[in-house]
C-alpha atoms as a PDB file:
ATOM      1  CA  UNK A   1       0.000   0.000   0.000  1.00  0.00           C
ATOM      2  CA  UNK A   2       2.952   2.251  -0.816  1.00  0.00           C
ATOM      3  CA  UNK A   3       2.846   5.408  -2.704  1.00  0.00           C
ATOM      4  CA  UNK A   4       5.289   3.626  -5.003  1.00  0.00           C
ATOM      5  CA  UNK A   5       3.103   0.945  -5.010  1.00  0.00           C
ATOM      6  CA  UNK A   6       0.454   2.217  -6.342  1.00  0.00           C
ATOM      7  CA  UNK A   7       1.991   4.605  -8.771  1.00  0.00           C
ATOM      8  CA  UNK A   8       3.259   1.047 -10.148  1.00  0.00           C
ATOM      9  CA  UNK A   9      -0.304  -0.383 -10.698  1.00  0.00           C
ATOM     10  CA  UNK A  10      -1.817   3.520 -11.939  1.00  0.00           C
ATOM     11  CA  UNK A  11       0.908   3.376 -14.390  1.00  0.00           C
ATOM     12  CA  UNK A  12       0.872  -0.557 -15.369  1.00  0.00           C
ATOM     13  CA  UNK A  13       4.409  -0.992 -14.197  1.00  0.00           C
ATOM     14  CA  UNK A  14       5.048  -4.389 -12.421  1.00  0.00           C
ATOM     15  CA  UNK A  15       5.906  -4.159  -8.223  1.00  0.00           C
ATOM     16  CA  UNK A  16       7.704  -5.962  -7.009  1.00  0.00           C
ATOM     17  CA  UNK A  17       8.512  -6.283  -3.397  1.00  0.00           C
ATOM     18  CA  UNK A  18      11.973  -6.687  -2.373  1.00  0.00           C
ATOM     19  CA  UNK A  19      12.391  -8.757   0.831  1.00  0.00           C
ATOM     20  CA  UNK A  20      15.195  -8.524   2.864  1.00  0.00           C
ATOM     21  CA  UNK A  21      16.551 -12.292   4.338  1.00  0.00           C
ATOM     22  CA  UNK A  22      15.346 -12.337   8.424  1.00  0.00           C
ATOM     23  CA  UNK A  23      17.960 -12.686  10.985  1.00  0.00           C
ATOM     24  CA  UNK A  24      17.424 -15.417  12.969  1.00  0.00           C
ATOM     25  CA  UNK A  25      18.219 -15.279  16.845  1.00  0.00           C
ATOM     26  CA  UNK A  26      17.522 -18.618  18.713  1.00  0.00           C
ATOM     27  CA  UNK A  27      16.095 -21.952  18.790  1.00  0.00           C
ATOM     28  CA  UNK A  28      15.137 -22.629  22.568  1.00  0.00           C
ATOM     29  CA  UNK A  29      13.469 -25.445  24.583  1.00  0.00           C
ATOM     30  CA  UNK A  30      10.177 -24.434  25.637  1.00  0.00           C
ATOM     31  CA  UNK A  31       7.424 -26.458  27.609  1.00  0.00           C
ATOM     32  CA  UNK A  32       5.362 -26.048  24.156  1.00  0.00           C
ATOM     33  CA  UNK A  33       8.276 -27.368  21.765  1.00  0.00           C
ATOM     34  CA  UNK A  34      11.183 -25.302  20.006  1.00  0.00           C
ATOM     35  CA  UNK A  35      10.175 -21.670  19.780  1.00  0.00           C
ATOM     36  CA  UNK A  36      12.426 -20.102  16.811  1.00  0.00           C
ATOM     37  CA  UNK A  37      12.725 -16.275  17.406  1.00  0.00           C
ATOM     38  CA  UNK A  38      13.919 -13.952  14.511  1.00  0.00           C
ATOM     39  CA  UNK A  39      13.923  -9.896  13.873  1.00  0.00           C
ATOM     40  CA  UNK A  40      11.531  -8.949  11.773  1.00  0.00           C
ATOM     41  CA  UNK A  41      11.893  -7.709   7.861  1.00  0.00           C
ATOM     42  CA  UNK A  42       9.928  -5.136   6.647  1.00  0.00           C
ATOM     43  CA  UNK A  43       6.981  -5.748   3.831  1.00  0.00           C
ATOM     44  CA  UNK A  44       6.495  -8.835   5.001  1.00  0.00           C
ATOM     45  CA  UNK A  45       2.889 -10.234   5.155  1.00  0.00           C
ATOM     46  CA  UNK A  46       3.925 -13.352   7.274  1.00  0.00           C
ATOM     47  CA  UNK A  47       6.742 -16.016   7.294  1.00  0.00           C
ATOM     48  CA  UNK A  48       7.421 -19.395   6.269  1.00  0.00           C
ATOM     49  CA  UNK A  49       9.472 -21.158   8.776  1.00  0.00           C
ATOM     50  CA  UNK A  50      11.379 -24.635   8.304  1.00  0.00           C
ATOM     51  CA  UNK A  51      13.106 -27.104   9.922  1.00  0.00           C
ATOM     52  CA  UNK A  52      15.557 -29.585   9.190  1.00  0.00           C
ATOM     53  CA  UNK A  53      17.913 -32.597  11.173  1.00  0.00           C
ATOM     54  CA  UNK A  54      21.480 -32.619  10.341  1.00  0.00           C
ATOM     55  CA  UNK A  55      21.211 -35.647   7.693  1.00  0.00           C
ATOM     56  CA  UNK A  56      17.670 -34.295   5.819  1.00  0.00           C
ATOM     57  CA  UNK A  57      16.986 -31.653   3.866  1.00  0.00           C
ATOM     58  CA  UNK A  58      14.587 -28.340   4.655  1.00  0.00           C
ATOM     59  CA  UNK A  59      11.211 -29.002   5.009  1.00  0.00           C
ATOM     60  CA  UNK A  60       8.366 -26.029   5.540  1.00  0.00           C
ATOM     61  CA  UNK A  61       6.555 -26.940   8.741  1.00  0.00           C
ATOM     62  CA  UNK A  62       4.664 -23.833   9.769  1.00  0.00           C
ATOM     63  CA  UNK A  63       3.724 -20.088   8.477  1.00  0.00           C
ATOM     64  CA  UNK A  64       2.896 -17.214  10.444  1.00  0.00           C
ATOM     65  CA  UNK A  65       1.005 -13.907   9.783  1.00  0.00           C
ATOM     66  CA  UNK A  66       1.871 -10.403  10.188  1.00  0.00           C
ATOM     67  CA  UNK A  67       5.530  -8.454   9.393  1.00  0.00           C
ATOM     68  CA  UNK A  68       5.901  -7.568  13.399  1.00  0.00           C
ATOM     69  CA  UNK A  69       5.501 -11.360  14.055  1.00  0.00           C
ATOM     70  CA  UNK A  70       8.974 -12.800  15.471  1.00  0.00           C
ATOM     71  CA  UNK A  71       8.350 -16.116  16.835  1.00  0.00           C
ATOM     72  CA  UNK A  72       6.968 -19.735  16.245  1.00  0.00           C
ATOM     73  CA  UNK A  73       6.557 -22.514  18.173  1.00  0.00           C
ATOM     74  CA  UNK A  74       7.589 -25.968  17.187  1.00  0.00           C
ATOM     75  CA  UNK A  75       5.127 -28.351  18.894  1.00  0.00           C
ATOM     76  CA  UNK A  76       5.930 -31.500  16.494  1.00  0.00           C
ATOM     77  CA  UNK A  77       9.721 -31.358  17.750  1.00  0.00           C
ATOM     78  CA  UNK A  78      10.247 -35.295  19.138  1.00  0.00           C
ATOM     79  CA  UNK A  79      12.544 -35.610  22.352  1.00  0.00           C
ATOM     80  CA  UNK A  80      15.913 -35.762  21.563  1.00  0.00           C
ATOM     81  CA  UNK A  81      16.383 -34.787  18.446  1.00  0.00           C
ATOM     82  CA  UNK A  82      19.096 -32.249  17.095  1.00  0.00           C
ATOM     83  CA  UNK A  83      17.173 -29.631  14.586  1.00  0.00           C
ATOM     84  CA  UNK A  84      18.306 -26.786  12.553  1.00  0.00           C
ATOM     85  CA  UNK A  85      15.281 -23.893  11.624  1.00  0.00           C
ATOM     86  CA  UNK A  86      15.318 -20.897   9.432  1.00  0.00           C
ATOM     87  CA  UNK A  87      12.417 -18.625   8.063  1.00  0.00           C
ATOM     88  CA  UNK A  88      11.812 -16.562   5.114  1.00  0.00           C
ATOM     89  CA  UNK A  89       9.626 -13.464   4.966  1.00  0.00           C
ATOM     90  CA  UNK A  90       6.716 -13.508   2.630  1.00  0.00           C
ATOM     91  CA  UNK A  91       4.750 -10.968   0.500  1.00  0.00           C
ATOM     92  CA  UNK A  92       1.848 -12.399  -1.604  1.00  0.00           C
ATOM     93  CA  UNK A  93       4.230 -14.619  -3.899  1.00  0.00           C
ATOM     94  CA  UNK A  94       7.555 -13.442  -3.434  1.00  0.00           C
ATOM     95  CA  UNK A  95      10.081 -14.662  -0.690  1.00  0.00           C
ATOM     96  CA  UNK A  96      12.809 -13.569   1.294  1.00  0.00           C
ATOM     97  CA  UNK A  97      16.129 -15.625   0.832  1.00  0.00           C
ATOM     98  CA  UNK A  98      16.795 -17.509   4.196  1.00  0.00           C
ATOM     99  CA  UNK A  99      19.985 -18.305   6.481  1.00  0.00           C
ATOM    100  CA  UNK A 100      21.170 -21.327   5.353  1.00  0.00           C
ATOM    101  CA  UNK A 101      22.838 -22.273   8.112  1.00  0.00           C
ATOM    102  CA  UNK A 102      19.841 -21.807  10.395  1.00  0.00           C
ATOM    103  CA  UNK A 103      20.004 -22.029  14.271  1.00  0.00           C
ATOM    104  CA  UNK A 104      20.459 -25.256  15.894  1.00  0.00           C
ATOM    105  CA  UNK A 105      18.747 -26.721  19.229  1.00  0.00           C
ATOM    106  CA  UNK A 106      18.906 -30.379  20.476  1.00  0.00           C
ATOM    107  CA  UNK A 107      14.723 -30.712  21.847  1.00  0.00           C
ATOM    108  CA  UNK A 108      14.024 -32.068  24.849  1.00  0.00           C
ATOM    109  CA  UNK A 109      10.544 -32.246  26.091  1.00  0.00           C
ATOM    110  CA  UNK A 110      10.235 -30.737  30.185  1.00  0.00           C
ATOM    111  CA  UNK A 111       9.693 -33.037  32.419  1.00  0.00           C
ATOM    112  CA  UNK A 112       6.550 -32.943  34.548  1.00  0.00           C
ATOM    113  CA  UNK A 113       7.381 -31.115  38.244  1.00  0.00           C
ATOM    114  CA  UNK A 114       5.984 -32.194  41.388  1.00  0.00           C
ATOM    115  CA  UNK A 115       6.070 -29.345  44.759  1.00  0.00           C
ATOM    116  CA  UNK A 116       5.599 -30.605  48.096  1.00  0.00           C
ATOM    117  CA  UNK A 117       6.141 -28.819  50.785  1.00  0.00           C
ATOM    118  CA  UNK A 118       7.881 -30.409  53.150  1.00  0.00           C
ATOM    119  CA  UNK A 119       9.858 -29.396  56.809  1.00  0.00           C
ATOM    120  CA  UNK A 120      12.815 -27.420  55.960  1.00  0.00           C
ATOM    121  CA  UNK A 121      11.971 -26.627  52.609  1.00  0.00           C
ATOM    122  CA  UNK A 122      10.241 -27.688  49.022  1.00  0.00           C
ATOM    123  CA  UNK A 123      10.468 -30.619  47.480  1.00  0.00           C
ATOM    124  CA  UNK A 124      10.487 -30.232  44.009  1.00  0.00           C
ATOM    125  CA  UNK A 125      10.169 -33.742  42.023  1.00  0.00           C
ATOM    126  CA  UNK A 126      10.311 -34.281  38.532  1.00  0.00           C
ATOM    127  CA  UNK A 127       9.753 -36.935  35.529  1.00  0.00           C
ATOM    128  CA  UNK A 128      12.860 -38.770  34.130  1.00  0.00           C
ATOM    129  CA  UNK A 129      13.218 -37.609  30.608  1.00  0.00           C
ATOM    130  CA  UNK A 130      15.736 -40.446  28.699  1.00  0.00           C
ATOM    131  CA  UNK A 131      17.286 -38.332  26.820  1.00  0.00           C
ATOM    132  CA  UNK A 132      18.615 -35.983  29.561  1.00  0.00           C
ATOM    133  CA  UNK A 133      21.982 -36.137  30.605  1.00  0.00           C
ATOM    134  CA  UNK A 134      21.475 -33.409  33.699  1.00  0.00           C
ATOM    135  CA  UNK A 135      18.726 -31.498  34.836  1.00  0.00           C
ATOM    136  CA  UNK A 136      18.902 -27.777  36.379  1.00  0.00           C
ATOM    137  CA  UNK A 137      16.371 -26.711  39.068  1.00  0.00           C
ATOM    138  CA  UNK A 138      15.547 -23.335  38.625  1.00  0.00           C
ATOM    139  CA  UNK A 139      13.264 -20.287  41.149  1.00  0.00           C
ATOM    140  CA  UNK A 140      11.967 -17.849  40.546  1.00  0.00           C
ATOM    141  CA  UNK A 141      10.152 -14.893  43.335  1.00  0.00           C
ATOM    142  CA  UNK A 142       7.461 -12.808  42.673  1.00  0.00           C
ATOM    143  CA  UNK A 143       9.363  -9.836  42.997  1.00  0.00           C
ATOM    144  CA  UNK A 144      11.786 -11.078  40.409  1.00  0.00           C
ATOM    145  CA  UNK A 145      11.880 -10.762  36.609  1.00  0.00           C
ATOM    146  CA  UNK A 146      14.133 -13.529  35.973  1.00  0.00           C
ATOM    147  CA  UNK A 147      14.500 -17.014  36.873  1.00  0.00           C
ATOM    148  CA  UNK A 148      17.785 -18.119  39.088  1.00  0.00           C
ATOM    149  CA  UNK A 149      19.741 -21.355  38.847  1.00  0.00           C
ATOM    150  CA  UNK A 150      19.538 -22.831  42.096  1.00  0.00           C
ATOM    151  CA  UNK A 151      20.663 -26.534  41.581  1.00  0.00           C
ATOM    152  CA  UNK A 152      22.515 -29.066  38.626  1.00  0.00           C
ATOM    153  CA  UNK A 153      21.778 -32.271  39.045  1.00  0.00           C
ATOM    154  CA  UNK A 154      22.802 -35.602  37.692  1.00  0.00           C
ATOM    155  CA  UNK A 155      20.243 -37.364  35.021  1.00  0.00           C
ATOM    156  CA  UNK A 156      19.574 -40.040  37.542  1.00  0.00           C
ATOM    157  CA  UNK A 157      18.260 -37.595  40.178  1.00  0.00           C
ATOM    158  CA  UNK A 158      14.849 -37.070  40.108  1.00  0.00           C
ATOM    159  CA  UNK A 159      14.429 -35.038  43.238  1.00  0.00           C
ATOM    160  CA  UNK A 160      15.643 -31.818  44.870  1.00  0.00           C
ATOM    161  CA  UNK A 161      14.894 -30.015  48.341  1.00  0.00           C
ATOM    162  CA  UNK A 162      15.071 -26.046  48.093  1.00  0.00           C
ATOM    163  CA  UNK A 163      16.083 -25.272  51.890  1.00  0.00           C
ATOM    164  CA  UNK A 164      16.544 -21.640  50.904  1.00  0.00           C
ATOM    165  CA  UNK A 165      12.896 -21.145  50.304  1.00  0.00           C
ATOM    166  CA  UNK A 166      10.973 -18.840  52.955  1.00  0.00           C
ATOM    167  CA  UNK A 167       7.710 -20.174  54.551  1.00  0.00           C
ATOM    168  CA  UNK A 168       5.022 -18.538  53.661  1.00  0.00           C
ATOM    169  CA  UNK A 169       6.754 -16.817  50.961  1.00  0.00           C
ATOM    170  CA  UNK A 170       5.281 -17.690  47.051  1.00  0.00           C
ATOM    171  CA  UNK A 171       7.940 -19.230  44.743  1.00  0.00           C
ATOM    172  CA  UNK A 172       7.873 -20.067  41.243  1.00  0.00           C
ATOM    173  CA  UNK A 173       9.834 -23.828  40.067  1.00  0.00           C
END
């Protein structure tokens, strides 16, 4: 809807919308699946994202609407499994060229958490994922906007005791 735009079509000139390539930030664990994050490129209408394992080719698994959009979530990623994503921006039928090496993240699905409280503390219990070779205990306050590393653990503990938490103070796990 540019002026340039639609001097083109007033004038029977063919537009054509240049795209620039979007720059990819990170492929993260998240309790919904891999969430790909990228800065957005202006013009586009939406993006096509895809994914790929280090011995198969890209496939398109998901599109999203609207230029400001920066994210997509990844909720047929499969526990332990190294993947590589990219996106291009798109406008009607053209498209933006694309990283090719993409951003890499090795999915594994969270584990469900258990909070007890218990005498001296919370117990926090957790599922046994089989592909996990540690798992890190995180808090976080109400006060706080982050989340702290309290604990690393080896993958055949299950269990951890936070004897730092306050009693009738509200913590996040």
């Amino acid at each position: 809807n540019s002026e340039a735009q639609k001097y083109a079509k007033e004038n029977g000139f063919t537009f054509k919308v240049l795209l620039t390539t979007p720059e990819l930030v990170s492929a993260k664990n998240s309790a919904d699946g891999v969430r790909v994050t990228w800065k957005p490129t202006e013009n586009a209408a939406g993006y096509n994202v895809y994914r790929k394992t280090p011995k198969s080719g890209w496939s398109r698994i998901g599109f999203v609407e609207g230029e400001r959009t920066k994210s997509y979530v990844d909720a047929t990623a499969k526990n332990g499994v190294d993947y590589i994503y990219t996106v291009r921006a798109v406008f009607k039928n053209e498209l933006s060229g694309y990283d090719k090496n993409g951003v890499s993240v090795h999915y594994l699905t969270a584990p469900t958490v258990t909070l007890t409280n218990v005498v001296g503390g919370v117990s926090i219990e957790w599922t046994k994922n089989p592909r996990a070779t540690a798992y890190r205990v995180y808090r976080k306050l109400p006060t706080q906007s982050s989340w702290t590393k309290i604990k690393t653990v080896k993958a055949s503990v299950l269990n951890f005791t936070d004897v730092d938490a306050k009693s009738g103070k509200e913590a996040n796990y």
